[in-house]
N, C-alpha and C. Protein backbone atom coordinates (compact mmCIF):
# COMPACT_ATOMS: atom_id res chain seq x y z
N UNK A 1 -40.98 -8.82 -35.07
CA UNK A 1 -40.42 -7.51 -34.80
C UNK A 1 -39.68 -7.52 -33.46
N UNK A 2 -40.32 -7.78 -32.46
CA UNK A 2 -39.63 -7.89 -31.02
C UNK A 2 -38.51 -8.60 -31.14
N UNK A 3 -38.15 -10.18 -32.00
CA UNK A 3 -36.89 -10.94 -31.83
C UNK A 3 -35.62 -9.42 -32.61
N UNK A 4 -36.07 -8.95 -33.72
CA UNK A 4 -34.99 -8.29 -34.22
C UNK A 4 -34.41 -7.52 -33.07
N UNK A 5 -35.39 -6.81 -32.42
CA UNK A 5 -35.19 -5.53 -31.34
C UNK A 5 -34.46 -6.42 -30.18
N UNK A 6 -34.48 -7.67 -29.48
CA UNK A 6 -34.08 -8.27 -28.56
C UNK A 6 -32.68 -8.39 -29.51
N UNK A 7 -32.36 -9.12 -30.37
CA UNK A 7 -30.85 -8.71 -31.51
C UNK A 7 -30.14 -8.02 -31.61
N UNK A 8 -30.81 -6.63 -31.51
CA UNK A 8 -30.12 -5.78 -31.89
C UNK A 8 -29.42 -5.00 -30.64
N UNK A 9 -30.00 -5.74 -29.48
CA UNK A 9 -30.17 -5.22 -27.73
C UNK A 9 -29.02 -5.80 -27.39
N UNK A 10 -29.22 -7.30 -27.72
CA UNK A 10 -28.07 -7.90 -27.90
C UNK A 10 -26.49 -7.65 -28.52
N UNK A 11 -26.74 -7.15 -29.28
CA UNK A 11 -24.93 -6.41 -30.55
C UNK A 11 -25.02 -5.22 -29.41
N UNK A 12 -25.49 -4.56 -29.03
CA UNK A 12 -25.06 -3.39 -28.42
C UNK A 12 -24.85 -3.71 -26.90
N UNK A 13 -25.23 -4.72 -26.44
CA UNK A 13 -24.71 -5.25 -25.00
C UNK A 13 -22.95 -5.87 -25.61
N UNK A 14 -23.22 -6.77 -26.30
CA UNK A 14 -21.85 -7.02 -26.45
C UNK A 14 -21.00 -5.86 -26.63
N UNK A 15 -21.32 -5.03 -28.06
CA UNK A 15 -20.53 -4.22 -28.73
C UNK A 15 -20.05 -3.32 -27.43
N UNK A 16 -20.81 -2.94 -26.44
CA UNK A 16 -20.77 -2.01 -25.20
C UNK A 16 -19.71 -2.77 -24.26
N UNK A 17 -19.69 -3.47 -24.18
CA UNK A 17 -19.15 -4.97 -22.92
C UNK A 17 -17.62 -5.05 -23.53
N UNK A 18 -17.27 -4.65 -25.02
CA UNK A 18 -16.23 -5.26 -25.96
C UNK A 18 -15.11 -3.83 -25.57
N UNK A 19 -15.84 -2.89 -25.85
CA UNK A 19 -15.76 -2.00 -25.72
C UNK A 19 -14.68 -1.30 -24.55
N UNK A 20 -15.46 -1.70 -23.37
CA UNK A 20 -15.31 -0.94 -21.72
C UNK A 20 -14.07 -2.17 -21.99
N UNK A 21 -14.01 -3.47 -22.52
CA UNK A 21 -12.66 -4.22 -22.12
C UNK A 21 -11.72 -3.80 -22.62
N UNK A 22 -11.45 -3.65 -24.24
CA UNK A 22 -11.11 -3.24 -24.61
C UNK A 22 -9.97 -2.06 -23.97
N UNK A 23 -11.04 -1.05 -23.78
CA UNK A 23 -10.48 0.08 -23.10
C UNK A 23 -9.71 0.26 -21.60
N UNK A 24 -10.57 -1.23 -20.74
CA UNK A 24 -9.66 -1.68 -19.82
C UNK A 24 -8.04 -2.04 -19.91
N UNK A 25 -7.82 -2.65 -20.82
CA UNK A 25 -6.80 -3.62 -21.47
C UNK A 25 -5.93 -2.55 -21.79
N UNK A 26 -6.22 -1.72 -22.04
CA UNK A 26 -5.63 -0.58 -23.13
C UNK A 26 -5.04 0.10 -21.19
N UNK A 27 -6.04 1.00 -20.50
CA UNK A 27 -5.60 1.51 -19.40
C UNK A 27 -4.50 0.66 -18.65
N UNK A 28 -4.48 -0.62 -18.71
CA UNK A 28 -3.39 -1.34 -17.76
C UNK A 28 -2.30 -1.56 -18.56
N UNK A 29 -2.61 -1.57 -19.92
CA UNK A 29 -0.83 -1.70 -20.12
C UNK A 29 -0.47 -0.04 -20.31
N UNK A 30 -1.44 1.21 -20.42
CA UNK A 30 -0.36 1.83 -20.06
C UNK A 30 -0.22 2.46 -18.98
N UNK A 31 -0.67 2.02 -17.71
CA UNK A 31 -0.36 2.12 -16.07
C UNK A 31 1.49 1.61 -16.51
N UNK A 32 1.42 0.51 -16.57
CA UNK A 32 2.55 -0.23 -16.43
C UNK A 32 3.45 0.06 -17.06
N UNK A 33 3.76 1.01 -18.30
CA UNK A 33 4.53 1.77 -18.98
C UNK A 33 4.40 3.09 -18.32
N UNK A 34 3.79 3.80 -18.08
CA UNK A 34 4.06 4.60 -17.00
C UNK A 34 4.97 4.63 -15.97
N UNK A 35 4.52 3.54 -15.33
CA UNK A 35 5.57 2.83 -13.79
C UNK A 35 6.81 2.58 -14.48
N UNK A 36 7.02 1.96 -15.75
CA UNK A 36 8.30 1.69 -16.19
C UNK A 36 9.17 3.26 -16.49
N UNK A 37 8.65 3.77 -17.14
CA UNK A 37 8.70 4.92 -16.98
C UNK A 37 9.71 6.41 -15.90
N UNK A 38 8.65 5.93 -15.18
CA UNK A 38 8.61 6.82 -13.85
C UNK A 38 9.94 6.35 -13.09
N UNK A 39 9.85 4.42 -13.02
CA UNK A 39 10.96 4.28 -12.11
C UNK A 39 12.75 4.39 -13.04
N UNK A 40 12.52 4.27 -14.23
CA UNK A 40 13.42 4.70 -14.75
C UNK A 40 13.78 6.15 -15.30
N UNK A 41 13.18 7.08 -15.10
CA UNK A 41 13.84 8.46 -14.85
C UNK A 41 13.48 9.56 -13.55
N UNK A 42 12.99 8.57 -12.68
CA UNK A 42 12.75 9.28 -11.30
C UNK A 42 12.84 8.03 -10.65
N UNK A 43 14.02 7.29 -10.02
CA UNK A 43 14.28 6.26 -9.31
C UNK A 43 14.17 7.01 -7.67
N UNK A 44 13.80 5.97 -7.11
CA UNK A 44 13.33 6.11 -5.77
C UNK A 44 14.99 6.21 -5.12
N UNK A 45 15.02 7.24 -4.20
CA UNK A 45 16.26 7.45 -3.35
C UNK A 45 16.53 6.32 -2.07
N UNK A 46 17.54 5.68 -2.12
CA UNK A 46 17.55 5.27 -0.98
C UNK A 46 17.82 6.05 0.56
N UNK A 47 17.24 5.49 1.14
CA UNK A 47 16.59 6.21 2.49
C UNK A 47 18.41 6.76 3.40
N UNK A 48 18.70 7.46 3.68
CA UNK A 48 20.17 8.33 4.18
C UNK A 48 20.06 7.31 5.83
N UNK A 49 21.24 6.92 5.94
CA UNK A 49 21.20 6.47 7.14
C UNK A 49 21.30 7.77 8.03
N UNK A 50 20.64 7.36 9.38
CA UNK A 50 20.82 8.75 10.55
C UNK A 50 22.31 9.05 11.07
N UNK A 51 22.74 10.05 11.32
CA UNK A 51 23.76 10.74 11.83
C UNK A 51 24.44 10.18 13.21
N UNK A 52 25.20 9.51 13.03
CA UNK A 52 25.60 8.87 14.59
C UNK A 52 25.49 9.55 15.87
N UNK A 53 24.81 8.79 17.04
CA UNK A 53 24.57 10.04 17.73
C UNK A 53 25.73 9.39 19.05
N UNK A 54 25.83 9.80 19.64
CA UNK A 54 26.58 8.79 21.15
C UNK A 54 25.99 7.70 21.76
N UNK A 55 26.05 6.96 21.87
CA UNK A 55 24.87 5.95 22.68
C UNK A 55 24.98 6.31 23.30
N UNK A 56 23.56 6.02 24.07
CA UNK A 56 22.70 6.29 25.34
C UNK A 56 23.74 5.61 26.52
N UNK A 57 23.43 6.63 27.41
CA UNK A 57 24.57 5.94 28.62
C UNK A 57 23.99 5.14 29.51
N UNK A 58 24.38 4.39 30.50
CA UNK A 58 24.25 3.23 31.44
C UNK A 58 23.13 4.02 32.66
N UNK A 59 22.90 5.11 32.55
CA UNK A 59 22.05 5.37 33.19
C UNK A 59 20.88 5.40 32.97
N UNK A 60 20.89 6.03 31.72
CA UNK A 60 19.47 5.75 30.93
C UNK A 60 18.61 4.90 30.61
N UNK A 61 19.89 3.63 30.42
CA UNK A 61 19.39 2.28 30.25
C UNK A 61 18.75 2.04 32.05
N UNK A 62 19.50 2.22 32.80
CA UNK A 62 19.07 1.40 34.21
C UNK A 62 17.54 2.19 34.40
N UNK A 63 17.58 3.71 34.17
CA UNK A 63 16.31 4.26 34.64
C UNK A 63 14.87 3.42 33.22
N UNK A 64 15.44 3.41 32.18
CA UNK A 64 14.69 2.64 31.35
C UNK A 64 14.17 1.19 31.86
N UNK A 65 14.85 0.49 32.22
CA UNK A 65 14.78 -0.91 33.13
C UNK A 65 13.82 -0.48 34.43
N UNK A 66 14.02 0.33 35.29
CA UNK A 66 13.40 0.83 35.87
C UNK A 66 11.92 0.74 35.83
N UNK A 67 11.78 1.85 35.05
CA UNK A 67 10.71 1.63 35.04
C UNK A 67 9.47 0.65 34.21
N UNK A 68 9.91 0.28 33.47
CA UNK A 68 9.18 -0.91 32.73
C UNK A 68 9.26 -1.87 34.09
N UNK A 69 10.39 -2.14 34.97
CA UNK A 69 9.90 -2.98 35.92
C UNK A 69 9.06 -2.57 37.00
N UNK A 70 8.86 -1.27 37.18
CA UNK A 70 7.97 -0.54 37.97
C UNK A 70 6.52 -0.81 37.55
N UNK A 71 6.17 -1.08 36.09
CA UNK A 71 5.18 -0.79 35.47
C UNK A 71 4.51 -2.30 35.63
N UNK A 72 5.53 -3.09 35.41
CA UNK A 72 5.35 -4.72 34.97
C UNK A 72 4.33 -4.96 36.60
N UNK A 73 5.42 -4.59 37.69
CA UNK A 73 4.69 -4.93 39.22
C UNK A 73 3.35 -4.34 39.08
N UNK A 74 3.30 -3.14 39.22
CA UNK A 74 2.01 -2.44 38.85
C UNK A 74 0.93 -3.13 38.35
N UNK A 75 1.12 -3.51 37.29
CA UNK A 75 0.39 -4.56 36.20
C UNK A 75 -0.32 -5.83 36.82
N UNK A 76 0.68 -6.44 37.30
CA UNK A 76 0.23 -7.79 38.11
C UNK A 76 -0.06 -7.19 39.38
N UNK A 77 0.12 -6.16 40.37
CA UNK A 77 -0.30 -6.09 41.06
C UNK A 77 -2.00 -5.93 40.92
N UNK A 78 -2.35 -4.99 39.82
CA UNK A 78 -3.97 -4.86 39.66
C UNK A 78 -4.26 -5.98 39.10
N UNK A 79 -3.50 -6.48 38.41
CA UNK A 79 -4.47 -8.19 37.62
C UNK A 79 -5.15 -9.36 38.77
N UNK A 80 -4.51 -9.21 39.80
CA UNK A 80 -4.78 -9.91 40.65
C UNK A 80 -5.88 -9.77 41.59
């Protein structure tokens, strides 16, 4: 009696196991028809380049230089 019941424990572990794959298999191909999908009637925009602005003038740059070299001394001055 017990081997049938261990048998039958058995078909329903598989049958259960066959099952959840099954149904795996099934969810990923249609993720991927989805995505096919999606990117063919809602294609991703390419990103707008920004609005030209004036470049930054020669002062900005020097006070920029500035201070990063202000900062750099600073730096090694406490490391030491």
């Amino acid at each position: 009696m017990e081997y049938s019941l261990v048998g039958e424990a058995l078909k329903f572990m598989l049958l259960g196991m066959l099952i959840v794959f099954v149904f795996l298999a099934v969810l990923v191909q249609v993720m991927k028809w989805q995505a096919i999908l999606i990117n063919k009637y809602f294609p991703e925009k390419a990103p707008e380049a920004p609005a030209a602005s004036s470049p930054p003038s020669d002062t900005t740059d020097a006070h920029h230089v500035a201070a990063i070299t202000a900062a750099i001394a600073e730096f090694r001055k406490h490391k030491s």
